[in-house]
Protein backbone atom coordinates (compact mmCIF):
# COMPACT_ATOMS: atom_id res chain seq x y z
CA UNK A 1 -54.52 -62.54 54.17
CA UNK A 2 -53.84 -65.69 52.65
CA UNK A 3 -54.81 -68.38 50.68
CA UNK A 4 -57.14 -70.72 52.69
CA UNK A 5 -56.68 -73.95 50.98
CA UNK A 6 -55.96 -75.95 47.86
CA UNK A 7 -53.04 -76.05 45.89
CA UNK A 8 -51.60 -73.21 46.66
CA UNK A 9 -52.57 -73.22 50.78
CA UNK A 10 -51.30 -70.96 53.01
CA UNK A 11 -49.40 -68.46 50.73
CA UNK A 12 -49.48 -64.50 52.06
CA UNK A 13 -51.86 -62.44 50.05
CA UNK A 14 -50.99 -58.71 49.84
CA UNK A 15 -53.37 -56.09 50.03
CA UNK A 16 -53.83 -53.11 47.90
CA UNK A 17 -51.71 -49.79 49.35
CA UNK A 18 -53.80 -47.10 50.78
CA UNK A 19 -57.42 -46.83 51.96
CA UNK A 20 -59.80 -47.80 49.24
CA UNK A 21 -60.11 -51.29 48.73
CA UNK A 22 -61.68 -53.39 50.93
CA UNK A 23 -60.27 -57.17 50.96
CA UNK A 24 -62.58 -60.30 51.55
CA UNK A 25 -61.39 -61.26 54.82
CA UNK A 26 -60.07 -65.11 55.31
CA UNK A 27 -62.75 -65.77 57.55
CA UNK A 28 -65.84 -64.52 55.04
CA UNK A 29 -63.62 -66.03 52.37
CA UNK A 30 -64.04 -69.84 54.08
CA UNK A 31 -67.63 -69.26 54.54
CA UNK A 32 -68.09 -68.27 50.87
CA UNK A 33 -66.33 -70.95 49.63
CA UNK A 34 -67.94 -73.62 51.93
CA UNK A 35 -71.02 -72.64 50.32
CA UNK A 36 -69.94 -72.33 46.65
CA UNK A 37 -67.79 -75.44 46.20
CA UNK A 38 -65.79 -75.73 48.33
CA UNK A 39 -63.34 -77.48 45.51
CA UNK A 40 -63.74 -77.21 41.70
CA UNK A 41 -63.44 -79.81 39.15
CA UNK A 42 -62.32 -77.05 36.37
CA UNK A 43 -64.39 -74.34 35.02
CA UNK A 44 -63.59 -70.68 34.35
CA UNK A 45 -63.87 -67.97 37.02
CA UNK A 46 -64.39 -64.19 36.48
CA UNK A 47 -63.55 -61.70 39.32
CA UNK A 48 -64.87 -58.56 37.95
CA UNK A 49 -63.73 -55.94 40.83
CA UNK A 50 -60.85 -57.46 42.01
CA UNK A 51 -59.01 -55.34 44.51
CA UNK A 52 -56.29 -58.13 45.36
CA UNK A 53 -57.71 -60.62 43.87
CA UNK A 54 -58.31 -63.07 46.88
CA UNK A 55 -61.23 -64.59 45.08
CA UNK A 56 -59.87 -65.41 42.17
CA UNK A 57 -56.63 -66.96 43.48
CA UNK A 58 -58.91 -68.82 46.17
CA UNK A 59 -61.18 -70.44 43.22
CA UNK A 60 -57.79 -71.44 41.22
CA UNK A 61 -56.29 -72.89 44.00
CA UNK A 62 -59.47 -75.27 44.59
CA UNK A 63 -59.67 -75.96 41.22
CA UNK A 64 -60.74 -73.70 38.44
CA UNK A 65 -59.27 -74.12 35.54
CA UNK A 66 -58.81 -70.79 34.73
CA UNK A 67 -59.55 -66.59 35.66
CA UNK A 68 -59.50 -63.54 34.45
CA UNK A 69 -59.37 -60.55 36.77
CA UNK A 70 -60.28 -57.36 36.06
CA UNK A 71 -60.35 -53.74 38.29
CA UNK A 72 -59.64 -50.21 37.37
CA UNK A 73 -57.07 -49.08 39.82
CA UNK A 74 -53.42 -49.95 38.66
CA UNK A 75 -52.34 -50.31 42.30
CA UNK A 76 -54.81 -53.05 42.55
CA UNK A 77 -53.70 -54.70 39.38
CA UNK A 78 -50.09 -54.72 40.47
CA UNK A 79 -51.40 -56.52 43.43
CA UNK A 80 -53.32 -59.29 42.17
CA UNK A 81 -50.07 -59.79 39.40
CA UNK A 82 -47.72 -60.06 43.05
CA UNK A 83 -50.01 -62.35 44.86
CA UNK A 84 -50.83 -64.75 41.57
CA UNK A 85 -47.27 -65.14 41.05
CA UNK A 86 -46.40 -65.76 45.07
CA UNK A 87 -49.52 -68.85 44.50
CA UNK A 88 -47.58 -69.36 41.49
CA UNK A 89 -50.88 -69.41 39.48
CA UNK A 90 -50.01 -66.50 36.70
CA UNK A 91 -50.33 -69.01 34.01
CA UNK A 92 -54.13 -69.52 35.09
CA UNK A 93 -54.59 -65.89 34.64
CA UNK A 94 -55.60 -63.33 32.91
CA UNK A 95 -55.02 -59.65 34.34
CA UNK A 96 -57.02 -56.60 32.58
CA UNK A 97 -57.33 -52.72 34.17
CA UNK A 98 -60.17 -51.68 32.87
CA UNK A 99 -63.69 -50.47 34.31
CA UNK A 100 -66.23 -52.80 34.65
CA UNK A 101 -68.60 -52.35 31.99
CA UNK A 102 -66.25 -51.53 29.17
CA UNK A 103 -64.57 -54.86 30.53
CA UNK A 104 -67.73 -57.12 30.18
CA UNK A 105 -68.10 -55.50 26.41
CA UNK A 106 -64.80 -56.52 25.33
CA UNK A 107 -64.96 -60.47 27.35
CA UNK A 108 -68.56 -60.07 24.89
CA UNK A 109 -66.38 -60.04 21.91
CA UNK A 110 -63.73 -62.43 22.64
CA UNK A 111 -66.65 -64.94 23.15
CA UNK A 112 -66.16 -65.60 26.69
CA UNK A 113 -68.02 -67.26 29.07
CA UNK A 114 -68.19 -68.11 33.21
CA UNK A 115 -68.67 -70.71 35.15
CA UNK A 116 -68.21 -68.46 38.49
CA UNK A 117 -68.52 -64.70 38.45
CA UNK A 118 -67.25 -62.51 41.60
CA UNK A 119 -68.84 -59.41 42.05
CA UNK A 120 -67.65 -57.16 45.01
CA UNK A 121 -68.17 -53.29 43.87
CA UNK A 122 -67.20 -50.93 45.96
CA UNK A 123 -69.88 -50.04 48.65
CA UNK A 124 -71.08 -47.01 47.26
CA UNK A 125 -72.11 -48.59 44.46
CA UNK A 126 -75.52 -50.06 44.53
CA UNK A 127 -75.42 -51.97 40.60
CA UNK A 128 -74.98 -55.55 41.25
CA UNK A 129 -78.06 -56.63 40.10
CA UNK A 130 -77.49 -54.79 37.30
CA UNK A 131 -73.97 -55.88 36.41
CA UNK A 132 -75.75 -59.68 36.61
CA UNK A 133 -78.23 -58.68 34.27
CA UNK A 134 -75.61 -57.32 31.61
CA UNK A 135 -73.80 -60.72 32.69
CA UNK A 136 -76.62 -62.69 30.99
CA UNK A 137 -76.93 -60.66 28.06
CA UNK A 138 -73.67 -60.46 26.93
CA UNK A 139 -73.86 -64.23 27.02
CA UNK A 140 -71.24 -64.23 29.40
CA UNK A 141 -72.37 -66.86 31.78
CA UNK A 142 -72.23 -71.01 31.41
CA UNK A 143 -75.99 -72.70 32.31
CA UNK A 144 -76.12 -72.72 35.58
CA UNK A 145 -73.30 -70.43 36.30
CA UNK A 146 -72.57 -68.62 40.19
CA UNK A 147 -72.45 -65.53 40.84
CA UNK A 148 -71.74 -64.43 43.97
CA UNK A 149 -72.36 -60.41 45.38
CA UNK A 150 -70.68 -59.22 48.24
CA UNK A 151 -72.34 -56.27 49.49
CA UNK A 152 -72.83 -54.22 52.60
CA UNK A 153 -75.35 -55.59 54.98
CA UNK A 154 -77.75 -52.52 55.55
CA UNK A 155 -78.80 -52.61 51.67
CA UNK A 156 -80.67 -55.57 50.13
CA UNK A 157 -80.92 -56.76 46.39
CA UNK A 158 -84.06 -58.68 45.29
CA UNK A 159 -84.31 -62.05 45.55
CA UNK A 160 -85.67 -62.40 42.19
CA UNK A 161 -83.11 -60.98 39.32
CA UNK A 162 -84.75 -62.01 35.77
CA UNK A 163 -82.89 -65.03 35.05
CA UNK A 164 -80.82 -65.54 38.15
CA UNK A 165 -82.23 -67.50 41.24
CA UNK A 166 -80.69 -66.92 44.91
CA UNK A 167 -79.57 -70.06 46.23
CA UNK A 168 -78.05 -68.72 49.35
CA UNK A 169 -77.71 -65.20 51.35
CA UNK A 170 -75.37 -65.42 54.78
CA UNK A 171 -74.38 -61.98 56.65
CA UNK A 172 -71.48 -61.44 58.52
CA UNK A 173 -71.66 -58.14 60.52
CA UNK A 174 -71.51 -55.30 57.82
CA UNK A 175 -70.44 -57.79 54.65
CA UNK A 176 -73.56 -59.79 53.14
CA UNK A 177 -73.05 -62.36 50.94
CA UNK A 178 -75.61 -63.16 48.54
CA UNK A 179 -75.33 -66.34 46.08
CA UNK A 180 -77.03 -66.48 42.66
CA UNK A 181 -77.34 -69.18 40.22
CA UNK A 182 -77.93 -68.79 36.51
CA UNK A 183 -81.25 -70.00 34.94
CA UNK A 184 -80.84 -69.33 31.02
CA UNK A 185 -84.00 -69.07 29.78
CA UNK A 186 -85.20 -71.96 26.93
CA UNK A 187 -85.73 -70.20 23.65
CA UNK A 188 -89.76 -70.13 22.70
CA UNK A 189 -89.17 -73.46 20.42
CA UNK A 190 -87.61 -75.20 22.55
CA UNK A 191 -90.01 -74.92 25.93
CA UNK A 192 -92.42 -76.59 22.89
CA UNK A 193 -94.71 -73.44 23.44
CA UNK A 194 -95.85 -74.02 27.25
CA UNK A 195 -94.92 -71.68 29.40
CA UNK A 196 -92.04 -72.58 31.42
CA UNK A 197 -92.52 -72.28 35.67
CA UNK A 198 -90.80 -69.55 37.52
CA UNK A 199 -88.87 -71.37 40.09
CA UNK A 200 -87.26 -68.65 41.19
CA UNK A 201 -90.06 -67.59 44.07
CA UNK A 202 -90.34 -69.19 46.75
């Protein structure tokens, strides 16, 4: 693995020792970010399960201002600390073990927000939809924010999340890739009373 291009292009990525994480490959990694950016004028990027953090590093190197990275396994956390300091991007970072939800509860309180979330859960688990939804109401998302699922291609998440819209949905043998954008809802007063159009069917 490395890192496909930006400032710091080319530098080796490790992976996480043993069996259970499963890296973004480079060649799903291009394709995502072809579709996402590919470069960044700023902006803040979470990568909320991040194994070796290839997705985070990949959106700092193209231009995000800043990440935080968070996964549960230490081994995984030692990683992404080794391969942010061979981009030399550890001053862009933020590094956090912790599990997911507990994670999103304490970015709540430190009044954080995204511009681009990563969301790659292990397989197994089938809660990305949900983990968007808690997203939005933790107010943890910028107007228009990405968020983009990685997922296993024989199980499908809805099209329509409440508040999200999917802008794009590629598959590449057994990884899917589906890409969501952020509609915050206006509040009542503000939509002036009419109801406001559901864009988000097609």
């Amino acid at each position: 693995m490395r890192v496909i291009s930006g400032s710091a292009k080319g530098r080796p990525l490790k992976s996480v020792p043993g069996n259970g994480t499963r890296p973004t490959t480079d060649k799903v990694k291009e394709a995502l970010f072809s579709m996402i950016g590919p470069y960044f004028d700023g902006g803040t990027a979470l990568d909320l399960y991040a194994g070796t953090g290839g997705l985070g590093i990949e959106a700092l190197s193209r231009g995000m201002e800043a990440a935080v990275f968070i996964d549960m396994e230490q081994k995984a956390i030692d990683t992404v600390r080794a391969n942010l300091k061979a981009a030399r991007l550890e001053a862009q970072a933020e590094v956090y073990r912790n599990d997911a939800g507990r994670a999103l509860g304490a970015l709540e309180k430190r009044g954080r927000s995204f511009d681009l979330v990563f969301l790659d859960p292990p397989y197994r688990m089938k809660h990305g939809d949900e983990l968007m939804t808690a997203l939005a109401a933790k107010q943890l998302l910028k107007p228009e924010a990405v968020v983009v699922l990685e997922h296993e291609s024989g199980y499908a998440y809805p099209e329509d999340i409440p508040g999200f819209r999917r802008m794009k949905q590629s598959v590449y043998g057994e990884v899917t890739i589906s890409i969501y954008q952020y509609e915050a809802a206006l509040p009542e007063d503000a939509a002036g009373g009419q109801e406001v159009n559901d864009e988000s069917a097609d």
